[in-house]
N, C-alpha and C. Protein backbone atom coordinates (compact mmCIF):
# COMPACT_ATOMS: atom_id res chain seq x y z
N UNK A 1 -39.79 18.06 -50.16
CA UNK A 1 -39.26 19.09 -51.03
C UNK A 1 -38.71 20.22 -50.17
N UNK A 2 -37.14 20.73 -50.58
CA UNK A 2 -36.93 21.71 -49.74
C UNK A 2 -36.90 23.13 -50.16
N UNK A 3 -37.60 23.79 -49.53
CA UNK A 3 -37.70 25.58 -50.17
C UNK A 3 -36.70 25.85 -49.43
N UNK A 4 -36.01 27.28 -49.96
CA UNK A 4 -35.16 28.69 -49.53
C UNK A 4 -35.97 29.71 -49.35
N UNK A 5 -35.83 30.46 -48.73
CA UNK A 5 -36.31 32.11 -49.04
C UNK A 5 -35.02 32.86 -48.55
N UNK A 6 -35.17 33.78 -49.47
CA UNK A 6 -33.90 34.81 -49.72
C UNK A 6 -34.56 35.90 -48.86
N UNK A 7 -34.32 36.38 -47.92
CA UNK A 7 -34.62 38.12 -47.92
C UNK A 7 -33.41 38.97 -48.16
N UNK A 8 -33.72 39.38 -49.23
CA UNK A 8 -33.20 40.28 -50.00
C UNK A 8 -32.99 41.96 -49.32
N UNK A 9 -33.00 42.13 -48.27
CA UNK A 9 -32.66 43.23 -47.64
C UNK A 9 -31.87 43.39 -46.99
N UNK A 10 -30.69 44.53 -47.18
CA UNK A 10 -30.03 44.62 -45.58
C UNK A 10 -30.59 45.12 -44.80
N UNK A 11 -31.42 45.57 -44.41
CA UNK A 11 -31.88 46.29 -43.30
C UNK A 11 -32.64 44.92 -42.50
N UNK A 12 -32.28 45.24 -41.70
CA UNK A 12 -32.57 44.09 -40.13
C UNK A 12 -33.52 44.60 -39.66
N UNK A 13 -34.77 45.08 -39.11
CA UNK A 13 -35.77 45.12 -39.48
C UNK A 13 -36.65 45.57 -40.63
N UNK A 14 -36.70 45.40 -41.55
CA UNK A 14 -37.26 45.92 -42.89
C UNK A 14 -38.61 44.99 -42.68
N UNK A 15 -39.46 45.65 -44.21
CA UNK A 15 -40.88 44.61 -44.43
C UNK A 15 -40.15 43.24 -45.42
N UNK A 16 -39.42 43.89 -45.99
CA UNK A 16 -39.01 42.63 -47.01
C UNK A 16 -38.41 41.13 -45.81
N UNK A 17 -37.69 41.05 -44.51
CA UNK A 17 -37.12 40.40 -44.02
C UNK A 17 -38.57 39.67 -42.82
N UNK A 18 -39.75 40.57 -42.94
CA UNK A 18 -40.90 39.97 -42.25
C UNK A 18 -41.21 39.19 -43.24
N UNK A 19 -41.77 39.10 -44.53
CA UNK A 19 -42.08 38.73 -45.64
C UNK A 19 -41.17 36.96 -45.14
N UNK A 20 -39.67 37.54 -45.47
CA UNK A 20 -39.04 36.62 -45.83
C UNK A 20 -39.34 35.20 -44.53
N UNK A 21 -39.16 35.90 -43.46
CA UNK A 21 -39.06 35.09 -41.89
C UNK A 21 -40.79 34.87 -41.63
N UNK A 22 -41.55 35.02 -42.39
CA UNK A 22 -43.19 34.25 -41.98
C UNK A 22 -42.62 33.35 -43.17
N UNK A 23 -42.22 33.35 -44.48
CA UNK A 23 -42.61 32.00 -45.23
C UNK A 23 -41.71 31.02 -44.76
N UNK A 24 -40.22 31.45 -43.73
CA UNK A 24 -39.48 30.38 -43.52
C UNK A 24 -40.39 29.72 -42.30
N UNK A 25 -41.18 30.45 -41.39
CA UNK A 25 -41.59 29.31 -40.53
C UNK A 25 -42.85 29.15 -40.58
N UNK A 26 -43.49 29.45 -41.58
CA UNK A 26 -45.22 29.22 -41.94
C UNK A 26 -44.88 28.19 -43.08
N UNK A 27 -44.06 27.56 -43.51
CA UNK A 27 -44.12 26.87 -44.41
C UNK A 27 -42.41 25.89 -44.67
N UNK A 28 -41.88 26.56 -43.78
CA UNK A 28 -40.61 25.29 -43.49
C UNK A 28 -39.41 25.96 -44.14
N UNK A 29 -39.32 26.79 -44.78
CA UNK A 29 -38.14 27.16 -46.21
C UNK A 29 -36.75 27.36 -44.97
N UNK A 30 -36.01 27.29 -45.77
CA UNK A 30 -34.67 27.26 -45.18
C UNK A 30 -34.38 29.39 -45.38
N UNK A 31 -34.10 29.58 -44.62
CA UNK A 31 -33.76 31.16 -44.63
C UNK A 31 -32.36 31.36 -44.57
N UNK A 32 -32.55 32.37 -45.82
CA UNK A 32 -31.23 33.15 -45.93
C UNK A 32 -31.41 34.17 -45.81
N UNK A 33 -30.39 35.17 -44.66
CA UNK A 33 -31.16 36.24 -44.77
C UNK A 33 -29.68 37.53 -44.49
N UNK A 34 -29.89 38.21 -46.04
CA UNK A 34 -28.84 39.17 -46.25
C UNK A 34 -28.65 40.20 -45.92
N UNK A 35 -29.29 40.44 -44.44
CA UNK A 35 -29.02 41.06 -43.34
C UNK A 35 -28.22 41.32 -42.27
N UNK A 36 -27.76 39.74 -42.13
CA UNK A 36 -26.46 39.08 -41.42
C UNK A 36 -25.22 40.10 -42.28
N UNK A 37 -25.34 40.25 -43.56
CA UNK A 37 -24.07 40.62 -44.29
C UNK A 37 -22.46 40.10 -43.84
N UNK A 38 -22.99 38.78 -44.03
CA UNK A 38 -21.80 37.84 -44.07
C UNK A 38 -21.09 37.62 -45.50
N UNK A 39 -21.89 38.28 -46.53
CA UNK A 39 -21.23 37.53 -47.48
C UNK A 39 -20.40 39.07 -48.33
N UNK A 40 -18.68 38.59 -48.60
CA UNK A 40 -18.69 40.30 -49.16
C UNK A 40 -19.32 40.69 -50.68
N UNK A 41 -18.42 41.34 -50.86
CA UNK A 41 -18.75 42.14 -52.18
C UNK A 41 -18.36 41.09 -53.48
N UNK A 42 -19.50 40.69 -54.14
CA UNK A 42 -18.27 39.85 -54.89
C UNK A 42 -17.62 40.71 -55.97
N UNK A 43 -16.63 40.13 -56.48
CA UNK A 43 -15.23 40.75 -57.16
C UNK A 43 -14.84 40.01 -58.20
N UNK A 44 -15.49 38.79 -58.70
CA UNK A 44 -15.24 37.46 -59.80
C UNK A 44 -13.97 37.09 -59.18
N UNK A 45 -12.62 37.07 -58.36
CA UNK A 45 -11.83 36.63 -58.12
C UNK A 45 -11.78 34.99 -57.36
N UNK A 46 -11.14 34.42 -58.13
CA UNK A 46 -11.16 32.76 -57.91
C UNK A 46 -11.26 32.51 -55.92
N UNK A 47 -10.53 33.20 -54.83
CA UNK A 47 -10.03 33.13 -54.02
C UNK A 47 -11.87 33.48 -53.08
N UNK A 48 -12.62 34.14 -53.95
CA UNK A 48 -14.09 34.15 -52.71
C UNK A 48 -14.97 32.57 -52.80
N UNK A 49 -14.28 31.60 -53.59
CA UNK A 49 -14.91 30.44 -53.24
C UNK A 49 -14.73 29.75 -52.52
N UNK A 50 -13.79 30.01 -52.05
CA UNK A 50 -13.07 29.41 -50.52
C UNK A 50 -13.38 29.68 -49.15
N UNK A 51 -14.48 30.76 -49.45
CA UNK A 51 -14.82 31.49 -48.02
C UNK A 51 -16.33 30.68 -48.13
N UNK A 52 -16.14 30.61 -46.36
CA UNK A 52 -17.52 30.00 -45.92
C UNK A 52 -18.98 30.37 -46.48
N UNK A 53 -18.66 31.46 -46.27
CA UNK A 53 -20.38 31.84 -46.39
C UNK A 53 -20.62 31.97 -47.70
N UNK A 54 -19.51 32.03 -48.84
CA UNK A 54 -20.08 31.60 -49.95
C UNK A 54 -20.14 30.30 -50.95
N UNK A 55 -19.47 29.47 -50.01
CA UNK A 55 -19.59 27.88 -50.11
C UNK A 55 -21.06 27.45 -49.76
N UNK A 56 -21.50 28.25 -48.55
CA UNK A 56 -22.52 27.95 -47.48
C UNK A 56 -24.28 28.62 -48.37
N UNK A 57 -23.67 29.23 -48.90
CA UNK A 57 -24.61 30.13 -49.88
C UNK A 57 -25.09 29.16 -51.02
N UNK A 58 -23.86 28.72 -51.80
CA UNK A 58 -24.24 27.84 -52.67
C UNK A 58 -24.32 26.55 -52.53
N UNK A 59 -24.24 26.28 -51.60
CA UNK A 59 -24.72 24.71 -51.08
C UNK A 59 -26.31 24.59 -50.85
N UNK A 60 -26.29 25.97 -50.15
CA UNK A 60 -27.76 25.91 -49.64
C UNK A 60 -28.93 25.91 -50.76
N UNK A 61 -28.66 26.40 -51.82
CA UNK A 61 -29.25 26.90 -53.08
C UNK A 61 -29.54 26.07 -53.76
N UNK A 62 -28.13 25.10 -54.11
CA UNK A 62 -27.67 24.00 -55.01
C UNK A 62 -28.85 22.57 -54.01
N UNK A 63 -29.48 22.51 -53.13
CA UNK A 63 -29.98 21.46 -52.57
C UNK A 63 -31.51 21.68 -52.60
N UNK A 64 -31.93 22.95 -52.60
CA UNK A 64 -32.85 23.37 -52.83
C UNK A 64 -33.79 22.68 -53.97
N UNK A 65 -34.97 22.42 -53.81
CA UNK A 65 -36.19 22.16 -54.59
C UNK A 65 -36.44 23.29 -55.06
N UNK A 66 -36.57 24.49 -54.60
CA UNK A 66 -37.75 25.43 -55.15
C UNK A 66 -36.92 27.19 -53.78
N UNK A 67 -36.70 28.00 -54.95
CA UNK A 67 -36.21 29.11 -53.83
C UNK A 67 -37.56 30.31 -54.06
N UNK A 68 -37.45 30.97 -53.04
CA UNK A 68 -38.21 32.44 -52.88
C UNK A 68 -37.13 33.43 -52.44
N UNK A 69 -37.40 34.67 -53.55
CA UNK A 69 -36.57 35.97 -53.79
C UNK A 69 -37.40 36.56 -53.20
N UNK A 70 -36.77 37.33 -52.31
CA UNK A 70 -37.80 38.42 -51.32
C UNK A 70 -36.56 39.53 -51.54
N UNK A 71 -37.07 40.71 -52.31
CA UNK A 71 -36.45 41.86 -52.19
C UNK A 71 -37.20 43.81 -52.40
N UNK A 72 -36.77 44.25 -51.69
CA UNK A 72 -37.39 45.82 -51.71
C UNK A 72 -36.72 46.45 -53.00
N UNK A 73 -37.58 47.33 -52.90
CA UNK A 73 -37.52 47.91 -54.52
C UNK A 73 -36.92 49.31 -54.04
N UNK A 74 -35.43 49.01 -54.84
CA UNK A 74 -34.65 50.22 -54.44
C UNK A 74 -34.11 51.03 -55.96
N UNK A 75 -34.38 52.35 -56.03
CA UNK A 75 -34.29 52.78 -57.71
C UNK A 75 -34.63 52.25 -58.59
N UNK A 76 -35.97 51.29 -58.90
CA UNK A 76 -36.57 50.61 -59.77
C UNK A 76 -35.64 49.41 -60.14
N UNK A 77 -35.18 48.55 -59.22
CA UNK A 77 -34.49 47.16 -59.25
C UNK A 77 -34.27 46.73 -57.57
N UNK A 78 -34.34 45.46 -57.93
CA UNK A 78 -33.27 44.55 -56.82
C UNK A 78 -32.84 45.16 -55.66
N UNK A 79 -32.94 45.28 -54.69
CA UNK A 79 -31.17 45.64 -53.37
C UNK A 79 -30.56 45.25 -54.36
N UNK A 80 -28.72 46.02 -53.88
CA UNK A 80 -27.79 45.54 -54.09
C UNK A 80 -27.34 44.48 -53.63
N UNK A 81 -28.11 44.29 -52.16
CA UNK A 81 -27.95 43.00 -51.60
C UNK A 81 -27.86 41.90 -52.05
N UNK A 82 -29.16 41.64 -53.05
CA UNK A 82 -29.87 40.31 -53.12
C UNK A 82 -28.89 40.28 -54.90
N UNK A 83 -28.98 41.36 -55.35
CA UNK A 83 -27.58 41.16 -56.87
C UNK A 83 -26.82 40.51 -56.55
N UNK A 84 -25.88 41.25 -55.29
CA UNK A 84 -24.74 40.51 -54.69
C UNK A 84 -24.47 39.58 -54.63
N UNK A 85 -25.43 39.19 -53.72
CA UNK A 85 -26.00 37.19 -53.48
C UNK A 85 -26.01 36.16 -54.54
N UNK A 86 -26.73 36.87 -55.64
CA UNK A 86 -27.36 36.27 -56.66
C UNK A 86 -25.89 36.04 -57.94
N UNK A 87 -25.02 37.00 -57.79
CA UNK A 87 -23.56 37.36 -58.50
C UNK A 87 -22.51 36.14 -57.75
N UNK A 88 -22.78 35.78 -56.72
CA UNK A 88 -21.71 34.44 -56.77
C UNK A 88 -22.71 33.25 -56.89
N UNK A 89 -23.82 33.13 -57.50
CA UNK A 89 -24.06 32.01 -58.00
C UNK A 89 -24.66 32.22 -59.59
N UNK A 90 -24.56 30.56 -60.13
CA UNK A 90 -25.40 30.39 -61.36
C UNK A 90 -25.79 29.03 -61.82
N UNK A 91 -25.93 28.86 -63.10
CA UNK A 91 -26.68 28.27 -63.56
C UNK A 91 -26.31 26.15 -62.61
N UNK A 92 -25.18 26.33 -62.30
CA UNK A 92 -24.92 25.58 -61.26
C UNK A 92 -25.93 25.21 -60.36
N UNK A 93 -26.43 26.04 -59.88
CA UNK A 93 -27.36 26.12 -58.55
C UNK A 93 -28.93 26.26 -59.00
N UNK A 94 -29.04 26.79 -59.80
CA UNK A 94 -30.48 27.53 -60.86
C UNK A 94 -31.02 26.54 -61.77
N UNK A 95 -30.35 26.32 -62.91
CA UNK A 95 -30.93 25.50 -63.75
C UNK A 95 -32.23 24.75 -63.72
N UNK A 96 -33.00 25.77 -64.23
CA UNK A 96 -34.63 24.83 -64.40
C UNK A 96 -35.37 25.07 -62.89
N UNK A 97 -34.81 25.36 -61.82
CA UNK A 97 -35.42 25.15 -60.78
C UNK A 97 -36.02 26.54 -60.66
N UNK A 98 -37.59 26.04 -59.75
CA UNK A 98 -38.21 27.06 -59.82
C UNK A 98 -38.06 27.80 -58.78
N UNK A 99 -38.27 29.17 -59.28
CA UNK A 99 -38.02 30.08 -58.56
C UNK A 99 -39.27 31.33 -58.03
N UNK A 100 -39.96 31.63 -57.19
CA UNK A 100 -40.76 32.60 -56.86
C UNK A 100 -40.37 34.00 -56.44
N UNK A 101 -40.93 35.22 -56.60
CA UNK A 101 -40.75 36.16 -57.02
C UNK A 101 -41.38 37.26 -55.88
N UNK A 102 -40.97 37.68 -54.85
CA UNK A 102 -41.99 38.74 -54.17
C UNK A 102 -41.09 40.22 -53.63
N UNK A 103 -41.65 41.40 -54.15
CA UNK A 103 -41.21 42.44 -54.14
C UNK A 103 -41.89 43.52 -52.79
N UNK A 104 -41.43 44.11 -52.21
CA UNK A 104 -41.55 44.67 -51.33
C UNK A 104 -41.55 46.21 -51.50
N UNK A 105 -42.69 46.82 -51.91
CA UNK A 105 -42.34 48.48 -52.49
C UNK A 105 -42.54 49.40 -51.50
N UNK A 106 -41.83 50.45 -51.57
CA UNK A 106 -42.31 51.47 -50.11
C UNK A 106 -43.47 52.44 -50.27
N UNK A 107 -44.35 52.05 -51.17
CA UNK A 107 -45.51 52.74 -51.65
C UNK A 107 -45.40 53.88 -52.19
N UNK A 108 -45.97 53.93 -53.35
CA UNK A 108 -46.11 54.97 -54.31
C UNK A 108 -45.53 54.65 -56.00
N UNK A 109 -44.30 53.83 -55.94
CA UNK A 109 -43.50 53.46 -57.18
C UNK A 109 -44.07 51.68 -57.14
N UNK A 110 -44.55 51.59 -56.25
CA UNK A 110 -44.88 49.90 -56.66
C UNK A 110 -43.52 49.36 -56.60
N UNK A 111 -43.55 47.72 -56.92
CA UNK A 111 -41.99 47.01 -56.88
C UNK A 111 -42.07 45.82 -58.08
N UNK A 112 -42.75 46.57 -59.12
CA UNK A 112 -42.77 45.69 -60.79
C UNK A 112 -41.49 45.87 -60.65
N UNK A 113 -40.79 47.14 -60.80
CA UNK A 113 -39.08 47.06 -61.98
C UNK A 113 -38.61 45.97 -60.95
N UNK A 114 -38.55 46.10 -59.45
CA UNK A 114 -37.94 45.01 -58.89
C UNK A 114 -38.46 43.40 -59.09
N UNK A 115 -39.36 42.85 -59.99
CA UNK A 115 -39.94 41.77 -59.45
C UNK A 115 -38.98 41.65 -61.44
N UNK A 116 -39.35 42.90 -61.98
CA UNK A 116 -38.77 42.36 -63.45
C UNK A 116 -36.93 42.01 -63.63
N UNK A 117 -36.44 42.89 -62.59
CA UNK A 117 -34.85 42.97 -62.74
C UNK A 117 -34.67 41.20 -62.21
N UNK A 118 -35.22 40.69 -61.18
CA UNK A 118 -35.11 39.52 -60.46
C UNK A 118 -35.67 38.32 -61.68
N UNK A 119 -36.20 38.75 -62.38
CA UNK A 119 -36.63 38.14 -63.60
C UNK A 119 -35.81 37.81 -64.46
N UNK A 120 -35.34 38.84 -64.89
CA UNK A 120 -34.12 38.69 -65.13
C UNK A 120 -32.42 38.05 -65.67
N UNK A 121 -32.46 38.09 -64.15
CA UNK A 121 -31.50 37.78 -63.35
C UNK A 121 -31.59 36.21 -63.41
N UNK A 122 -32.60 35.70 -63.21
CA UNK A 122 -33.04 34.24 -62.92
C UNK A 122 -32.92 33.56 -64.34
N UNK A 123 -33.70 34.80 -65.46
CA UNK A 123 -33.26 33.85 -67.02
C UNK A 123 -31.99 33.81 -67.46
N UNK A 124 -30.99 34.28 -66.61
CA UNK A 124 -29.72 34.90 -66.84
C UNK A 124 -28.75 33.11 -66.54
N UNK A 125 -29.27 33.15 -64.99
CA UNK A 125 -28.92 31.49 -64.59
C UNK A 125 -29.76 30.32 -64.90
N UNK A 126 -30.65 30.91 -65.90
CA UNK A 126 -31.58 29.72 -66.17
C UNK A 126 -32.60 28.68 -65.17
N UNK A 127 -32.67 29.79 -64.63
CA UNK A 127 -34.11 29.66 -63.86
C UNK A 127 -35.37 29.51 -63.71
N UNK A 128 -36.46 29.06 -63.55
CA UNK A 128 -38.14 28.82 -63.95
C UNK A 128 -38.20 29.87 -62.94
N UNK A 129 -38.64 31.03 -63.48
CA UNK A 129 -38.90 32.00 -62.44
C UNK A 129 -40.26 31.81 -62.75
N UNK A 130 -41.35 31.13 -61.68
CA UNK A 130 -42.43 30.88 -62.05
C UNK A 130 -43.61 32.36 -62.24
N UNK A 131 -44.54 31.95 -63.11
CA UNK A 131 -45.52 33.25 -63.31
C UNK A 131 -45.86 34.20 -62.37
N UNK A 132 -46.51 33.24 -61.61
CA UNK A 132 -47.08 34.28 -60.19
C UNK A 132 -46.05 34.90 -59.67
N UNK A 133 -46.54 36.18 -59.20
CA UNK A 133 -45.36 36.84 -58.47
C UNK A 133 -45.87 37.60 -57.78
N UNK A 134 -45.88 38.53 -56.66
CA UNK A 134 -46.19 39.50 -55.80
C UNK A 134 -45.21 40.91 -55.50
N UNK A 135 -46.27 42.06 -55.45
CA UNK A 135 -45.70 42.94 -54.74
C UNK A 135 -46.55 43.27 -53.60
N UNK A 136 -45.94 43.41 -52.28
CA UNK A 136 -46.32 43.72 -50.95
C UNK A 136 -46.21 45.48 -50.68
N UNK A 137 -46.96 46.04 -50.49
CA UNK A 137 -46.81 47.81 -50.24
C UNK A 137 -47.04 47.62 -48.62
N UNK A 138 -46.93 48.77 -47.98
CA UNK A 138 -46.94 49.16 -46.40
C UNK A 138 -48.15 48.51 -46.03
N UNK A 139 -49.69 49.12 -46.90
CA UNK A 139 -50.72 48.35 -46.49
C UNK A 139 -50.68 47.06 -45.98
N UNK A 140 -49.83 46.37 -46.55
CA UNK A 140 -49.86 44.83 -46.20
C UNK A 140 -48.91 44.71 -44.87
N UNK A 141 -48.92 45.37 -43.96
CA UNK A 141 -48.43 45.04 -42.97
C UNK A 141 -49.18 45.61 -41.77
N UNK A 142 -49.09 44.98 -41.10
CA UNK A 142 -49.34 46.02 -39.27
C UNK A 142 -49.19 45.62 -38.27
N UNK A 143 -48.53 46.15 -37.54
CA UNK A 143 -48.00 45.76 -36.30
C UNK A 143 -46.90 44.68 -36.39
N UNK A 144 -46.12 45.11 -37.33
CA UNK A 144 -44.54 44.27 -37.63
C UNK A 144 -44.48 42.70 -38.63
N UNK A 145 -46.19 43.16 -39.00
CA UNK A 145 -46.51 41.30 -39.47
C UNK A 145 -47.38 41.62 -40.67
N UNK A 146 -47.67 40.23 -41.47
CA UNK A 146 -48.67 40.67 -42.92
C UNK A 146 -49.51 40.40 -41.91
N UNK A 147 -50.54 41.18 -43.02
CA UNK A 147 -51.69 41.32 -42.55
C UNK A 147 -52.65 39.96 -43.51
N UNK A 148 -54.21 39.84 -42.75
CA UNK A 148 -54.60 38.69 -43.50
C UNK A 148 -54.80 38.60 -44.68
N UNK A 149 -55.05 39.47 -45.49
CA UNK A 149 -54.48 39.36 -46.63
C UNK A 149 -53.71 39.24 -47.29
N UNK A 150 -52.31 39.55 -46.58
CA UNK A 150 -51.10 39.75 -47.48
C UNK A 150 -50.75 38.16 -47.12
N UNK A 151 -50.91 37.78 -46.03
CA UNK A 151 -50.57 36.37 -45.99
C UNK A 151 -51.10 35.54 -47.14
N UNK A 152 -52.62 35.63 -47.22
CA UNK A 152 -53.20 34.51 -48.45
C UNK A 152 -52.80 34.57 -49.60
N UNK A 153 -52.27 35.98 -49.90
CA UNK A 153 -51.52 36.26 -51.38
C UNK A 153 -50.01 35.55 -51.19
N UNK A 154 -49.52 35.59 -50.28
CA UNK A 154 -48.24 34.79 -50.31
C UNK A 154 -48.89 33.37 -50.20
N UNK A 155 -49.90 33.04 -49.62
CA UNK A 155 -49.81 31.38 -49.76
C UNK A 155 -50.23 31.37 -51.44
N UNK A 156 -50.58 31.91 -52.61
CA UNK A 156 -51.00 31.61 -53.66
C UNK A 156 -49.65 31.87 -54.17
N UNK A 157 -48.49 32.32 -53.66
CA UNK A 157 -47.44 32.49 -54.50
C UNK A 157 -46.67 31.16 -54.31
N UNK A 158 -46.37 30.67 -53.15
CA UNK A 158 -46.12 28.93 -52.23
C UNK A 158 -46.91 28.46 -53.17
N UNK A 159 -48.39 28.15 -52.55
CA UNK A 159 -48.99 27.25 -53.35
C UNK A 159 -48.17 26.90 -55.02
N UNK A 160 -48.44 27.92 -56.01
CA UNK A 160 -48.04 27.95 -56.86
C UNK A 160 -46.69 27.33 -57.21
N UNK A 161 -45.49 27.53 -56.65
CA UNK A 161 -44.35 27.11 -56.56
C UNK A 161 -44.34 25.79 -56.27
N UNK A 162 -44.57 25.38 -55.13
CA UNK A 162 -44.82 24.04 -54.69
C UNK A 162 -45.48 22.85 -55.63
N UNK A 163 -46.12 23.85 -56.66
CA UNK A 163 -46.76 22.77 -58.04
C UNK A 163 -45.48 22.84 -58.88
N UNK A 164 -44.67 24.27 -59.20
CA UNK A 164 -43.46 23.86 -59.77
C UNK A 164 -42.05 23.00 -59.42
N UNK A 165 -42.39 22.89 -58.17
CA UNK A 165 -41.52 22.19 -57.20
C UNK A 165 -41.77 20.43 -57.85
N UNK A 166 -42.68 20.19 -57.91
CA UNK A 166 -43.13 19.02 -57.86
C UNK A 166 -42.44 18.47 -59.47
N UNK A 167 -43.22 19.21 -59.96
CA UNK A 167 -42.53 19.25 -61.53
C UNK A 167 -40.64 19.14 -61.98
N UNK A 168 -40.20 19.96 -61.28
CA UNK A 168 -38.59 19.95 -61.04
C UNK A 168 -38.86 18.70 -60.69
N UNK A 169 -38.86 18.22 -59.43
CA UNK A 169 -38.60 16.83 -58.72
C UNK A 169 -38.65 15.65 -60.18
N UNK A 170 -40.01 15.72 -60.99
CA UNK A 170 -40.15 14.99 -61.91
C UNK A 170 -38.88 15.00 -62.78
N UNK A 171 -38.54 15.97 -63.07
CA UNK A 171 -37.28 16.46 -64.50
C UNK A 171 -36.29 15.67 -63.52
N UNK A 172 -35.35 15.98 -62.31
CA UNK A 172 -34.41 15.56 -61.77
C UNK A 172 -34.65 14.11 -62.15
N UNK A 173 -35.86 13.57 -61.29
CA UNK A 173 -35.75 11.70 -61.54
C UNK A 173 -35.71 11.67 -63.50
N UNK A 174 -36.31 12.04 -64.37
CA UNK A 174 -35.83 11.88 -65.69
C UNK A 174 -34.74 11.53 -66.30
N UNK A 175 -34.16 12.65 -65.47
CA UNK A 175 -32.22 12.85 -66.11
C UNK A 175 -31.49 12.23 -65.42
N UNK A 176 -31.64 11.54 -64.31
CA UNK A 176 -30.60 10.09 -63.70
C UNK A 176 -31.09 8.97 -64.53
């Protein structure tokens, strides 16, 4: 089964892009990470499907078993980043597949509105944005990394997914 994780931040060192880069190599996920800011602004114009990185975007998505949304909670929603991202794809790439949910807050406002806007967003492309979901605050970090706790709460958010993963896999063999 193949996972994604999105980090949903531009900022190149942020907590949301640690988040994102322990589940790609503690657990295999393919990383995307919207930090690079390779991909532009989208604009709905027919002519941005022709560009790499958003061919490369939705390929990566569209092959996917099971993705993880990793984004910081900026004015009670989403980055604009991870909208962005999320605005040249849909139900194409989404449909039914499950999706996990982890918010990154800078302490004090929490990162619910962000874990709900991504919610969303996902019933929007018709997405299993699965139940479990997480928000990570500063506590959960130190010294540039989760801490042991914040790790086991992300493996219950994996874990979790990985049972919806399994389930997708079932629906796909159904419908051939």
């Amino acid at each position: 089964m193949k996972m994604v994780v999105v980090n949903g931040s531009p900022r190149k060192s942020g907590r949301t892009g640690i988040v994102a880069r322990y589940i790609a190599s503690q657990y295999g996920a393919k990383l995307i990470d919207l930090s690079e800011g390779v991909l532009p602004l989208y604009n709905g114009e027919a002519g941005q499907d022709l560009l790499q990185s958003v061919k490369q975007l939705r390929e990566t998505i569209q092959k996917a078993d099971g993705v993880i949304l990793c984004s910081p909670e900026y004015h009670n929603a989403m980055s604009g980043a991870l909208k962005n991202a999320l605005d040249f794809l849909g139900s194409d790439e989404f449909e039914h597949k499950p999706v996990a949910l982890i918010a990154v807050g800078g302490g004090g406002k929490g990162g619910m509105n962000a874990l709900n806007n991504m919610r969303i967003v996902m019933r929007g492309v018709y997405a299993n944005a699965i139940p479990r979901q997480l928000v990570l605050d500063p506590s959960c970090f130190s010294g540039g990394a989760l801490t042991e706790t914040a790790a086991q709460q992300v493996e219950g958010v994996i874990s979790e997914l990985k049972r919806y993963m399994k389930a997708f896999e079932l629906l796909k063999v159904q419908d051939e």
